[in-house]
Protein backbone atom coordinates (compact mmCIF):
# COMPACT_ATOMS: atom_id res chain seq x y z
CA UNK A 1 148.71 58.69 131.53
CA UNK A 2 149.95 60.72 128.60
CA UNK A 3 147.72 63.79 129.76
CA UNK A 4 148.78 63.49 132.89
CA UNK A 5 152.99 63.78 131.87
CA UNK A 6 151.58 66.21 129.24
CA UNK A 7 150.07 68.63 131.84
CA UNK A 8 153.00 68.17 134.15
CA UNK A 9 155.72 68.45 131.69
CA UNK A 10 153.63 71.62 130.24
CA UNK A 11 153.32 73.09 133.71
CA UNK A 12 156.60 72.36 134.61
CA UNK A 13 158.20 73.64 131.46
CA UNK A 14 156.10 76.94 131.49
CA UNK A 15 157.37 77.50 135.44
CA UNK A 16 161.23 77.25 134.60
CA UNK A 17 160.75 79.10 131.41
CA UNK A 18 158.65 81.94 133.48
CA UNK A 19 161.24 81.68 135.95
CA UNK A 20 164.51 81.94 133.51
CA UNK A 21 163.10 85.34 132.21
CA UNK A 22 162.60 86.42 135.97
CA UNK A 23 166.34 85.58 136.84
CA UNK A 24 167.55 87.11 133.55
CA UNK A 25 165.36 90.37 134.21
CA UNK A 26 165.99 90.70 138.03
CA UNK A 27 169.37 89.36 138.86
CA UNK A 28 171.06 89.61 135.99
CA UNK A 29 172.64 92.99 134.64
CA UNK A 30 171.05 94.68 131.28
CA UNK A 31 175.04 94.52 129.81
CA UNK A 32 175.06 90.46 130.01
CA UNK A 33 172.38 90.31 127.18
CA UNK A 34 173.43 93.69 125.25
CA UNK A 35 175.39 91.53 122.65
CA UNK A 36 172.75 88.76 122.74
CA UNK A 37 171.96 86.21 124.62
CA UNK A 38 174.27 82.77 124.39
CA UNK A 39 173.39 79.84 121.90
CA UNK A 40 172.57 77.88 125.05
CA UNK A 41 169.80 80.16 126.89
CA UNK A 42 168.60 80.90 122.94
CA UNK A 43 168.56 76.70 122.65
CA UNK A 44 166.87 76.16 125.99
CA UNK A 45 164.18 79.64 125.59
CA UNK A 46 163.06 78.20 121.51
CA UNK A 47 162.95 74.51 123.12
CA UNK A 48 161.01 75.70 125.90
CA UNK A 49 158.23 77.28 123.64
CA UNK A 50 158.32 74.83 121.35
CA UNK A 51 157.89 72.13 124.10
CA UNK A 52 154.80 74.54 125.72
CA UNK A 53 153.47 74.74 122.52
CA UNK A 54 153.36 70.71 121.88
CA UNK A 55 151.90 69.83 125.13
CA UNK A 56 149.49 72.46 124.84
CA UNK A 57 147.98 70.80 121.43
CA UNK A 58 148.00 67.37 123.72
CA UNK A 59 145.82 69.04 126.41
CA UNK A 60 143.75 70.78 123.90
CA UNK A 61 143.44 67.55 122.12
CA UNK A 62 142.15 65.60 125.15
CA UNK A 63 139.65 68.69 126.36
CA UNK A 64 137.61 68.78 123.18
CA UNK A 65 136.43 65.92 122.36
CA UNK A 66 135.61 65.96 118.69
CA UNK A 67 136.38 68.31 115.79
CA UNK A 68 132.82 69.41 114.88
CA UNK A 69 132.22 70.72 119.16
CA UNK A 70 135.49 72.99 118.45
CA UNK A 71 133.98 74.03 115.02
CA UNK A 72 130.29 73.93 115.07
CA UNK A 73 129.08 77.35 116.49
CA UNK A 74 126.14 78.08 114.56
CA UNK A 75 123.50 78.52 118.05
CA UNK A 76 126.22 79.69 119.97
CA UNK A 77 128.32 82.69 119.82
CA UNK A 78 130.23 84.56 121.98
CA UNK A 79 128.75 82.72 124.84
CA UNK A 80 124.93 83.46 123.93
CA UNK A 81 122.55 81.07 122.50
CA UNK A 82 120.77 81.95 119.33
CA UNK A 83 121.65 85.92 120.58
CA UNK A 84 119.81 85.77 123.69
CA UNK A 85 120.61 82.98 126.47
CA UNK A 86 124.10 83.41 128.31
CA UNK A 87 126.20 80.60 129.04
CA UNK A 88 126.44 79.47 132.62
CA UNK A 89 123.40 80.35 133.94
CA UNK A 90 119.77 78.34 134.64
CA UNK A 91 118.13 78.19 131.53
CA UNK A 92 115.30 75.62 132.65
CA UNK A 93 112.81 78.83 133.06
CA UNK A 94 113.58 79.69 129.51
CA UNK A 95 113.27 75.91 127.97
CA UNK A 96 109.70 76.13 128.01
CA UNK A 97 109.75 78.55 125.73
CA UNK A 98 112.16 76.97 123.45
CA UNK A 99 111.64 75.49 120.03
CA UNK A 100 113.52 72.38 120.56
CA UNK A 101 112.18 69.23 123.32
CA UNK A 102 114.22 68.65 126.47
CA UNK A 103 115.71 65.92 124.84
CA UNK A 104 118.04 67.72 122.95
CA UNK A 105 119.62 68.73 126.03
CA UNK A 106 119.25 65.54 127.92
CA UNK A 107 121.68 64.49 125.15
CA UNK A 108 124.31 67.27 125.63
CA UNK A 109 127.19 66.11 128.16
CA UNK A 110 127.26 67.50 131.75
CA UNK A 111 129.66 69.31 132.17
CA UNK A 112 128.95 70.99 135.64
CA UNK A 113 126.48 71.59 138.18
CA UNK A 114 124.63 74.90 139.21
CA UNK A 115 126.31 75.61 142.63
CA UNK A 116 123.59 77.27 145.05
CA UNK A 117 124.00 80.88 146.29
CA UNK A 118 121.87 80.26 149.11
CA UNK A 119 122.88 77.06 151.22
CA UNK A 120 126.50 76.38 150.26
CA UNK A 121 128.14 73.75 152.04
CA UNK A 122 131.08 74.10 153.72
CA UNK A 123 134.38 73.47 152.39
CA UNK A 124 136.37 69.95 153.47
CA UNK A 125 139.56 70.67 155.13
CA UNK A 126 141.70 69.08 152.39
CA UNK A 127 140.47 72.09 149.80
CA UNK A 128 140.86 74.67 152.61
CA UNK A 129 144.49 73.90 153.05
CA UNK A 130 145.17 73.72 149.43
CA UNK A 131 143.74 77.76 149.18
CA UNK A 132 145.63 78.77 152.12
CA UNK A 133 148.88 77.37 150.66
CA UNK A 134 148.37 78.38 147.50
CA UNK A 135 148.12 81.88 148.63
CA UNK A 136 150.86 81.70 150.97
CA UNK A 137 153.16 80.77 148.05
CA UNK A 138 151.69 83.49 146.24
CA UNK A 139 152.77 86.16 149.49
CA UNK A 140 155.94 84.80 149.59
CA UNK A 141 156.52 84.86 145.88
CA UNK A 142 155.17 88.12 145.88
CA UNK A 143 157.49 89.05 148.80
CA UNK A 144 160.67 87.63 147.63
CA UNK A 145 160.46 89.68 144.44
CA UNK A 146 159.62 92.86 146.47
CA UNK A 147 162.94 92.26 148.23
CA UNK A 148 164.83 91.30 145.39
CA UNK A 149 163.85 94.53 143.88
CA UNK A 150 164.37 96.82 146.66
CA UNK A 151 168.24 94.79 147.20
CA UNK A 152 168.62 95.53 143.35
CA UNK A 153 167.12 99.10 142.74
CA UNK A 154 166.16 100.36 146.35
């Protein structure tokens, strides 16, 4: 429950905050903010960071689950293993050649599956609707602020 109002309150924080510097940028004239910007919107802009900020460290906190996975990188760096494996690929070709048994990766967490290229399944109808709304609210975003700007500067 608290990640869950964390996440919401961060996304929902980072959206009005995003779309307070939009209004002030776009609608608002350069001369309302030439003598600074009032205590209020300075209040509300610092409290929003700060608040994006907080519930970031809560979602970071509940993603990684102990201290020494954020901090122990010794075998991997910048996504390789020991210099040579990427990250997110099929290594099981490559564990027979490794030093270490399978059972040191039996006891890593799953944290995915390796997708097929070949036969992929088809999508249910639930996901499909999400990804055409999601990028019909991106168009329209992206169209209301193409028509804002040509009312304002066309």
């Amino acid at each position: 429950m608290v990640r869950f109002a964390a996440g919401f309150l961060h996304l929902l924080t980072a959206v009005m905050w995003f779309g307070t510097i939009l209004y002030v940028h776009l609608l608002l004239k350069p001369a309302y903010a030439s003598h600074g910007l009032p205590r209020g919107e300075l209040i509300v802009g610092w409290g929003s960071i700060a608040l994006i900020a907080v519930t970031g460290t809560i979602l970071t906190f509940y993603r990684i689950p102990t201290k020494d996975v954020l901090l122990h990188t010794r075998l991997w760096r910048k996504g390789l293993h020991v210099g040579k494996h990427q990250a997110g690929f099929d290594l099981t070709d490559v564990l027979i050649l490794a030093p270490h048994e399978e059972d040191q990766i039996l006891r890593l967490p799953v944290v995915g599956k390796i997708v097929g290229s070949a036969a992929q399944e088809r999508k249910p109808p639930h996901l499909v609707a999400f990804y055409f709304m999601t990028f019909l609210n991106l168009f329209l975003v992206l169209a209301v602020l193409l028509i804002i700007a040509v009312w304002r500067w066309g």
